[in-house]
C-alpha atoms as a PDB file:
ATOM      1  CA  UNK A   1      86.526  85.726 165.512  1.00  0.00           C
ATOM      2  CA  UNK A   2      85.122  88.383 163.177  1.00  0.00           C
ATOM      3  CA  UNK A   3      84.274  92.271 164.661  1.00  0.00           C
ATOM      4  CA  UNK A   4      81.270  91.750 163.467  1.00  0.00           C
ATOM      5  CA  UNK A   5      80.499  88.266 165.718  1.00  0.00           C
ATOM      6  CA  UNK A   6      81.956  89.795 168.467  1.00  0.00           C
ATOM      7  CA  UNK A   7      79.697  92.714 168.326  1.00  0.00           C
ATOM      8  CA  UNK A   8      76.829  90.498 168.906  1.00  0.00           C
ATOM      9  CA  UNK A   9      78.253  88.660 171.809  1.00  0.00           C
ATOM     10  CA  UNK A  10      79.302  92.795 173.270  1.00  0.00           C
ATOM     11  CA  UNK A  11      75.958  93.125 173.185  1.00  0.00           C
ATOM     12  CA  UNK A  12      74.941  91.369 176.247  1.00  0.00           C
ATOM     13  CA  UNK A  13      77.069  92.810 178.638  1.00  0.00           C
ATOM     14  CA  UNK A  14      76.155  96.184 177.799  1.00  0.00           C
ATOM     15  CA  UNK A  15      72.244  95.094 178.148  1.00  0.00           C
ATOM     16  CA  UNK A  16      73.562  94.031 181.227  1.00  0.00           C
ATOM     17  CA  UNK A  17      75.492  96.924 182.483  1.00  0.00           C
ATOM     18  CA  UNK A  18      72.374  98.694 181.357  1.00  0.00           C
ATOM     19  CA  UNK A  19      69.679  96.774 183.140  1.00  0.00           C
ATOM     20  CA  UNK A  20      72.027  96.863 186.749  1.00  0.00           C
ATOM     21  CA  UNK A  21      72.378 100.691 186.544  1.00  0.00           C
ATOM     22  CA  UNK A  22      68.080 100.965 186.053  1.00  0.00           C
ATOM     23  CA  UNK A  23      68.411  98.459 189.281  1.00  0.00           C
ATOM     24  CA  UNK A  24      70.538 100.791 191.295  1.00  0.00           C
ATOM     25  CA  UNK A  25      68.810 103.794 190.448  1.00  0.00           C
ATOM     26  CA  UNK A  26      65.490 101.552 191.719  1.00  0.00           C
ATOM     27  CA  UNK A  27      67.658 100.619 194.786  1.00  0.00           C
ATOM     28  CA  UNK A  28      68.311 103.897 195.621  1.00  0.00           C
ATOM     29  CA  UNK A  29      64.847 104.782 195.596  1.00  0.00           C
ATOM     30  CA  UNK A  30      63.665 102.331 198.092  1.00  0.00           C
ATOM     31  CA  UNK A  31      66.543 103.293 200.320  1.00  0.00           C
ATOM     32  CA  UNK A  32      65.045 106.883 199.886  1.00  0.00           C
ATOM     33  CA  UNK A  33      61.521 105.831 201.035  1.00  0.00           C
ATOM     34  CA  UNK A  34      62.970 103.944 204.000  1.00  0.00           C
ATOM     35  CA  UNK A  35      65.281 106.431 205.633  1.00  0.00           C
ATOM     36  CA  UNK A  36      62.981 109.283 204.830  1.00  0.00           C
ATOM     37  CA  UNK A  37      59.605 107.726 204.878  1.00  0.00           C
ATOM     38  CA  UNK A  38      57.509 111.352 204.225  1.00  0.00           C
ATOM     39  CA  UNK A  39      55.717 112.015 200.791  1.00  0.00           C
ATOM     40  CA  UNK A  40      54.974 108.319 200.380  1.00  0.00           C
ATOM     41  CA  UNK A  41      52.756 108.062 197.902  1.00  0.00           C
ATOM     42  CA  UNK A  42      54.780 110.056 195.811  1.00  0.00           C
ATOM     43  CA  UNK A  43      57.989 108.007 196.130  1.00  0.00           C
ATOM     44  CA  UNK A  44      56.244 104.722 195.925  1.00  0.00           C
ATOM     45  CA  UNK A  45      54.507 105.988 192.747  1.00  0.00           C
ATOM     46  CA  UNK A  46      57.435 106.363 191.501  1.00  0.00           C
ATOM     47  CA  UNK A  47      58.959 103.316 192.730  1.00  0.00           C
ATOM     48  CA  UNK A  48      56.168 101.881 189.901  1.00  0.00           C
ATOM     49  CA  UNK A  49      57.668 103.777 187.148  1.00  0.00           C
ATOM     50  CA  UNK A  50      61.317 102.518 188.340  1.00  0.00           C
ATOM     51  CA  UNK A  51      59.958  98.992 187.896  1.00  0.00           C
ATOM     52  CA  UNK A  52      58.181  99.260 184.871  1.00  0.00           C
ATOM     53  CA  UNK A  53      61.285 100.622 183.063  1.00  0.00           C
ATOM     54  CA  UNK A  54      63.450  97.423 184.794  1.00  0.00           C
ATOM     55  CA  UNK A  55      61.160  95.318 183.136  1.00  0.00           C
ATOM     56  CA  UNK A  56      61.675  97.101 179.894  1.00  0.00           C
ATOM     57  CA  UNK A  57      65.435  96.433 180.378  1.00  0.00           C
ATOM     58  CA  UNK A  58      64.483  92.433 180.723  1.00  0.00           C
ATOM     59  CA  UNK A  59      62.503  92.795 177.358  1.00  0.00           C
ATOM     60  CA  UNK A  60      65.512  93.773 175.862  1.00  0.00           C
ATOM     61  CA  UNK A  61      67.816  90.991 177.065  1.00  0.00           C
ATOM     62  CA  UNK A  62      65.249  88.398 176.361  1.00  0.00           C
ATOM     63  CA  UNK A  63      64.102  89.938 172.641  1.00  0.00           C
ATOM     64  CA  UNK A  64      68.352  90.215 171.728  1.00  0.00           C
ATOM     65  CA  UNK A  65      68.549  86.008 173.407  1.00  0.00           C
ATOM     66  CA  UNK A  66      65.221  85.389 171.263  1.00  0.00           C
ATOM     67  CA  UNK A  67      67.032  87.087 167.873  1.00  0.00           C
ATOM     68  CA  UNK A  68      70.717  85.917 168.677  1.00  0.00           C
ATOM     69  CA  UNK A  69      72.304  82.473 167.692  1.00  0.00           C
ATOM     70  CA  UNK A  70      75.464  83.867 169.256  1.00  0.00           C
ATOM     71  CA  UNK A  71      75.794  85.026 173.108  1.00  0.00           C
ATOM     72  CA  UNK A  72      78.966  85.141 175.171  1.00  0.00           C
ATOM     73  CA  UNK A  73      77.774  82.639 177.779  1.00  0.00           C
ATOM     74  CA  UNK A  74      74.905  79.767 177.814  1.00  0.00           C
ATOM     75  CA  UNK A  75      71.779  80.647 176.678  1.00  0.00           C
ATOM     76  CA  UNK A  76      69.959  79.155 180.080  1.00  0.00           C
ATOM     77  CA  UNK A  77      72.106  81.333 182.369  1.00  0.00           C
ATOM     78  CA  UNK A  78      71.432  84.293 180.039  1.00  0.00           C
ATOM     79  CA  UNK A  79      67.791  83.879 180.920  1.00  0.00           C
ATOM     80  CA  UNK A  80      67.997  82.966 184.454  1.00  0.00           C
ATOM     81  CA  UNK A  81      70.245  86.074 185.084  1.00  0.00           C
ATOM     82  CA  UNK A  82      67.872  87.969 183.442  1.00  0.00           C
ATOM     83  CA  UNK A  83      64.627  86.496 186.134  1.00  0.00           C
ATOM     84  CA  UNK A  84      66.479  86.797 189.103  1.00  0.00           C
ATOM     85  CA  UNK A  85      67.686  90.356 188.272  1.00  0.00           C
ATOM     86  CA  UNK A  86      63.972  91.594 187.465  1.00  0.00           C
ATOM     87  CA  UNK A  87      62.591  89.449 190.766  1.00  0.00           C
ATOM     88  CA  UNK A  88      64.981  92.178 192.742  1.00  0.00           C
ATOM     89  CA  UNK A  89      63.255  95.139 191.718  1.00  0.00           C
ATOM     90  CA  UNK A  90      59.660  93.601 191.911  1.00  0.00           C
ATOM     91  CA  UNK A  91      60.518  92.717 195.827  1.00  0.00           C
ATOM     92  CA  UNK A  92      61.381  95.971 196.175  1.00  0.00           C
ATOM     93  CA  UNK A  93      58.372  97.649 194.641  1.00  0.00           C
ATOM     94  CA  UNK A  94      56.146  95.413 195.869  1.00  0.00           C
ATOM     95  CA  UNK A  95      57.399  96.113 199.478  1.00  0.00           C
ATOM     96  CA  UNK A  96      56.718 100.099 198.500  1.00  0.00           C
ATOM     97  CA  UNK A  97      53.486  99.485 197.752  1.00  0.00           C
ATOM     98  CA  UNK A  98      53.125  97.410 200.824  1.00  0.00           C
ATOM     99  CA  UNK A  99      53.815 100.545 202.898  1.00  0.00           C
ATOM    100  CA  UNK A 100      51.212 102.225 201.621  1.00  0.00           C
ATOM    101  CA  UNK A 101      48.817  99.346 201.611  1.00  0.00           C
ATOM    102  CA  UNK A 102      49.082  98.525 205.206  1.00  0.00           C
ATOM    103  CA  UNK A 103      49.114 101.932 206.245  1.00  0.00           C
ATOM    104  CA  UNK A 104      52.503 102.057 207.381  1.00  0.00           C
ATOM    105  CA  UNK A 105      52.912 105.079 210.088  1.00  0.00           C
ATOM    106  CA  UNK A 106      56.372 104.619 210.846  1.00  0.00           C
ATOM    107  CA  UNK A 107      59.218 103.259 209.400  1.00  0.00           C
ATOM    108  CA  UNK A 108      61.107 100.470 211.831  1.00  0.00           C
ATOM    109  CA  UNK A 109      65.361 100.789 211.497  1.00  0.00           C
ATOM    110  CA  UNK A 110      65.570  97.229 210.473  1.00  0.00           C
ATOM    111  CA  UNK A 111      63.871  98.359 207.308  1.00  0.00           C
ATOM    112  CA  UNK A 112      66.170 101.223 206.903  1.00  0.00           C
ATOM    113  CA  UNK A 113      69.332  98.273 207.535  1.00  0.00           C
ATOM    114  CA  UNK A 114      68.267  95.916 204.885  1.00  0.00           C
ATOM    115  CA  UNK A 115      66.864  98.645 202.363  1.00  0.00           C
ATOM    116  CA  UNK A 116      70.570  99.784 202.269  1.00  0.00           C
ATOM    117  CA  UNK A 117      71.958  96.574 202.631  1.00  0.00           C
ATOM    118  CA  UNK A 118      70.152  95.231 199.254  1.00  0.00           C
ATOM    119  CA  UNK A 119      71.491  98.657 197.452  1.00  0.00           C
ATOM    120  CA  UNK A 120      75.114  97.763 198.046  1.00  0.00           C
ATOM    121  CA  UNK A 121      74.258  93.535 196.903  1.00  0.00           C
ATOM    122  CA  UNK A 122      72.792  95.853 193.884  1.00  0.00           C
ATOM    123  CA  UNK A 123      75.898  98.017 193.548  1.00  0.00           C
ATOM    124  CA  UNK A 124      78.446  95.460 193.838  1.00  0.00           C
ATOM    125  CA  UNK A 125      76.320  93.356 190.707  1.00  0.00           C
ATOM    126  CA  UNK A 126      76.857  96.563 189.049  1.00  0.00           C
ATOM    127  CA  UNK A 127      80.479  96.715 189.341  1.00  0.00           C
ATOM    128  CA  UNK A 128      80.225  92.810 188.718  1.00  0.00           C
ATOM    129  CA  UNK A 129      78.799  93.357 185.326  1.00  0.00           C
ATOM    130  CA  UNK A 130      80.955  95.834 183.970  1.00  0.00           C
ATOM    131  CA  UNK A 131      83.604  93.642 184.351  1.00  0.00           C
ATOM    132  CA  UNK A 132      81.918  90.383 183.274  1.00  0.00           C
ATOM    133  CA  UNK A 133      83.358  90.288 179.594  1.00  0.00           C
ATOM    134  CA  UNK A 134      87.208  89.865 180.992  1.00  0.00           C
ATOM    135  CA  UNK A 135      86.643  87.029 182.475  1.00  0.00           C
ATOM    136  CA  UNK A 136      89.664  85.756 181.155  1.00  0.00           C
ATOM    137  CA  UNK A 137      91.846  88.570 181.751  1.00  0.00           C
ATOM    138  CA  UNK A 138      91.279  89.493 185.789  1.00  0.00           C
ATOM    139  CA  UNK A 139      89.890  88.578 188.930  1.00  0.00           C
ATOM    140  CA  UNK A 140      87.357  91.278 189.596  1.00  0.00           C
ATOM    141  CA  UNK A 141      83.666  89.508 188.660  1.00  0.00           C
ATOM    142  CA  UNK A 142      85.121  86.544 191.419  1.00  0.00           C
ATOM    143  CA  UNK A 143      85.686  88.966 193.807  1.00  0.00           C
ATOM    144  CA  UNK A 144      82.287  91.295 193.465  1.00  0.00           C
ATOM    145  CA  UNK A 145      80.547  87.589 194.205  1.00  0.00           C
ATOM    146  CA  UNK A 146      82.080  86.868 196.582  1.00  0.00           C
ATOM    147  CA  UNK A 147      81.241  90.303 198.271  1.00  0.00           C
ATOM    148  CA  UNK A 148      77.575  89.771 197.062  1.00  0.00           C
ATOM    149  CA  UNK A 149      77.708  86.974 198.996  1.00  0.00           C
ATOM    150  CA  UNK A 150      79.089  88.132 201.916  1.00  0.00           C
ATOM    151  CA  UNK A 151      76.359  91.035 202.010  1.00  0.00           C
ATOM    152  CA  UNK A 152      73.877  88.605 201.870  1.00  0.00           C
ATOM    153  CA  UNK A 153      74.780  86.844 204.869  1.00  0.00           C
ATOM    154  CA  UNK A 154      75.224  90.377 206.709  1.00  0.00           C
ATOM    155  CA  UNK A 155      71.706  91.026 205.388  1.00  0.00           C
ATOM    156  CA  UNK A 156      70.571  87.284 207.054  1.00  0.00           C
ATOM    157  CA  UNK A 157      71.567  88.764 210.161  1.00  0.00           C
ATOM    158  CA  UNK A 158      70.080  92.143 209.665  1.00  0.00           C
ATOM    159  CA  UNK A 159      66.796  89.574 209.224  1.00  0.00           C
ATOM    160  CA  UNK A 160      67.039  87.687 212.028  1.00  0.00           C
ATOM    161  CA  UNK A 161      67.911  90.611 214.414  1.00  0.00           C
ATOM    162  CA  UNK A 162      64.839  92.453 212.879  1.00  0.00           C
ATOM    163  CA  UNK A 163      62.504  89.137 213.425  1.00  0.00           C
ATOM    164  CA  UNK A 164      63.547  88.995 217.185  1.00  0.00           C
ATOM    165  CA  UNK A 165      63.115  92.465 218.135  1.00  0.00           C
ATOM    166  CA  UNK A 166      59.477  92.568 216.252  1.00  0.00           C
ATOM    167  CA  UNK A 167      58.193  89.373 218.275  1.00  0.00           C
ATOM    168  CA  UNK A 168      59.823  90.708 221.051  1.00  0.00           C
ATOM    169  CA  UNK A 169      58.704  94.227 221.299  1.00  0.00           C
ATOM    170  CA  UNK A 170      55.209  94.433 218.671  1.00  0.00           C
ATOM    171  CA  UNK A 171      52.071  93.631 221.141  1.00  0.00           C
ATOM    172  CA  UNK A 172      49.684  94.395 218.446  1.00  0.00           C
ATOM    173  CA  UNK A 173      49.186  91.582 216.262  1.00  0.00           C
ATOM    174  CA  UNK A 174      48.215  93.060 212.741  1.00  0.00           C
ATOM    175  CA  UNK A 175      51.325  95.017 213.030  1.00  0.00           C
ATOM    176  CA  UNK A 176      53.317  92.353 214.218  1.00  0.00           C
ATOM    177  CA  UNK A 177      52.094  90.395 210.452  1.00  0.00           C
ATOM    178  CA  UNK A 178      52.260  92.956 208.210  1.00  0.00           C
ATOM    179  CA  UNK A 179      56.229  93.725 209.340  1.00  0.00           C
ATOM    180  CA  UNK A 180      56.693  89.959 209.361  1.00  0.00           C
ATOM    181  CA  UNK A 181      55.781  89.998 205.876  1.00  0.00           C
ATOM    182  CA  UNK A 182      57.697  92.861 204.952  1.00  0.00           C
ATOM    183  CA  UNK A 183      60.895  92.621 206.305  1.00  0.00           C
ATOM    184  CA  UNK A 184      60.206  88.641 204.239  1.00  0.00           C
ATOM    185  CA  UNK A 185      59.913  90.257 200.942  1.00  0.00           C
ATOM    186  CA  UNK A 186      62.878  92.737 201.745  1.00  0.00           C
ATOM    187  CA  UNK A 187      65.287  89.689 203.038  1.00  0.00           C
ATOM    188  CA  UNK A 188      64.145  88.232 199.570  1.00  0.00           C
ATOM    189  CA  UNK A 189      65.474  91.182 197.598  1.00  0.00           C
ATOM    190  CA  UNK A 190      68.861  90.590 198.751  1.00  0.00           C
ATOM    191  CA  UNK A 191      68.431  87.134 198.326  1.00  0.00           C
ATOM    192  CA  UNK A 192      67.602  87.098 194.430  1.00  0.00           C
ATOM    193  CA  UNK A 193      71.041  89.113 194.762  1.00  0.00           C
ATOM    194  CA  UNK A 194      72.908  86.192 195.590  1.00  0.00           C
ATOM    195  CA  UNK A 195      71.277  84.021 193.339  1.00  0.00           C
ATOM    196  CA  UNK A 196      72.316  86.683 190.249  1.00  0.00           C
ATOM    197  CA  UNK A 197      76.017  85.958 191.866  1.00  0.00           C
ATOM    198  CA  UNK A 198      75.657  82.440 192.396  1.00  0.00           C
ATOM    199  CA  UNK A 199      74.586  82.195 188.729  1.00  0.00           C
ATOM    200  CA  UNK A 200      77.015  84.026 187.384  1.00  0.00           C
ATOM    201  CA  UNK A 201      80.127  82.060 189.647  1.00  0.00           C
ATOM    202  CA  UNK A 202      78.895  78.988 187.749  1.00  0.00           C
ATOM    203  CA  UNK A 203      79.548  81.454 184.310  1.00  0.00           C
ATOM    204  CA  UNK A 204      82.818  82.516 185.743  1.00  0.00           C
ATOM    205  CA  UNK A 205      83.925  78.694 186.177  1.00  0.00           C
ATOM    206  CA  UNK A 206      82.978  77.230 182.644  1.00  0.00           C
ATOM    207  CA  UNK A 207      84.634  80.041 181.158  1.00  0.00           C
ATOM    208  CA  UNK A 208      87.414  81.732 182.930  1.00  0.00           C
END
C-alpha cells in the first residue's frame, strides 16, 4: 500500500479522534450545568455553540466519505458512526435547552448521575477512537466497548432508579412530565453511546 493511499484512509480516524474530543468537551459541559445548575442561560447558550461546532465535525467526516473512494472501514458504518455520534450531543443540548424551557428551578441528583454517566460512555469512545486504526495489532478498541457497554447498563439503572423515585415522590403533575421527559432524552444520550460501540464491534470483527 502506497503512503500516499494510506494517508487517505489516516484520515478518518483523526476526523474521528477529532469529532470525540468536540463531544467530550460538549459532555463536560452538560455535566457542568447539572452539578452546578446557576448561570443557566449562560451555560446552555453555550451548550448551542458546543453543538453547532459537533455538527461541523460531522460535515467533515461526511464531505472527506463524499470525496474519498478509499476509507479504512465500510462506507455504511462510516456514516452511521458518524449519526449516532452527532445524535449524542443533540440529546444533550436539547436537554439544556429543556431546562430552561420548562423553567427548571432545581436540578434533581438523578440528572447529575446520568449527566456524568454519559461523559464517561463519551470518554471511553474517545479513548476507543484513538486506538481504532490498530485494530490488528491490540486489544484496546474491544475492551473500551465493552466498557461503553457496561456504562450503559449502569446508566439503565441510574434510569430506572430516577423513574421510581419521580413517580414516587413528584405530586405535581407538570413537573412530574417534564422530568419524565428529561431524564428520557438524557437515558438516550448514553444510549446513542452504545450504539457508536455496538457499531464499531461489528468494525472490529470484519477486520481485526
Amino acid at each position: 500500500m502506497s503512503q500516499r493511499t494510506k494517508k487517505k484512509e489516516d484520515i478518518f480516524y483523526t476526523l474521528f479522534i477529532d469529532f470525540a474530543a468536540k463531544i467530550k468537551e460538549a459532555g463536560e459541559a452538560f455535566v457542568d450545568i447539572c452539578t452546578k445548575y446557576e448561570d443557566v442561560e449562560d451555560k446552555i447558550a453555550n451548550m448551542k455553540v458546543l453543538e453547532t461546532e459537533c455538527d461541523m465535525e460531522a460535515h467533515k467526516i461526511l464531505k472527506s466519505l463524499h470525496e474519498s473512494f478509499i476509507t479504512p472501514f465500510d462506507r455504511e458504518d462510516i456514516y452511521s458512526i458518524t449519526r449516532q455520534m452527532d445524535e449524542v450531543v443533540d440529546c444533550m443540548e436539547e436537554v439544556s435547552n429543556r431546562f430552561l424551557v420548562f423553567n427548571i428551578a432545581e436540578m434533581r441528583p438523578e440528572a447529575k448521575d446520568l449527566a456524568e454517566t454519559a461523559l464517561q460512555a463519551i470518554c471511553e469512545l474517545e479513548t476507543l477512537f484513538m486506538h481504532l486504526s490498530e485494530l490488528k495489532r491490540n486489544s484496546i478498541a474491544m475492551e473500551q466497548i465493552i466498557e461503553v457497554n457496561r456504562i450503559e447498563n449502569e446508566g439503565d439503572l441510574i434510569f430506572r432508579r430516577a423513574l421510581w423515585n419521580l413517580f414516587r415522590d413528584e405530586k405535581d403533575p407538570i413537573e412530574l412530565i417534564k422530568w419524565k421527559h428529561l431524564f428520557e432524552q438524557m437515558e438516550e444520550s448514553i444510549d446513542k453511546c452504545e450504539n457508536v460501540a455496538n457499531i464499531l464491534e461489528g468494525v472490529v470483527m470484519k477486520y481485526a
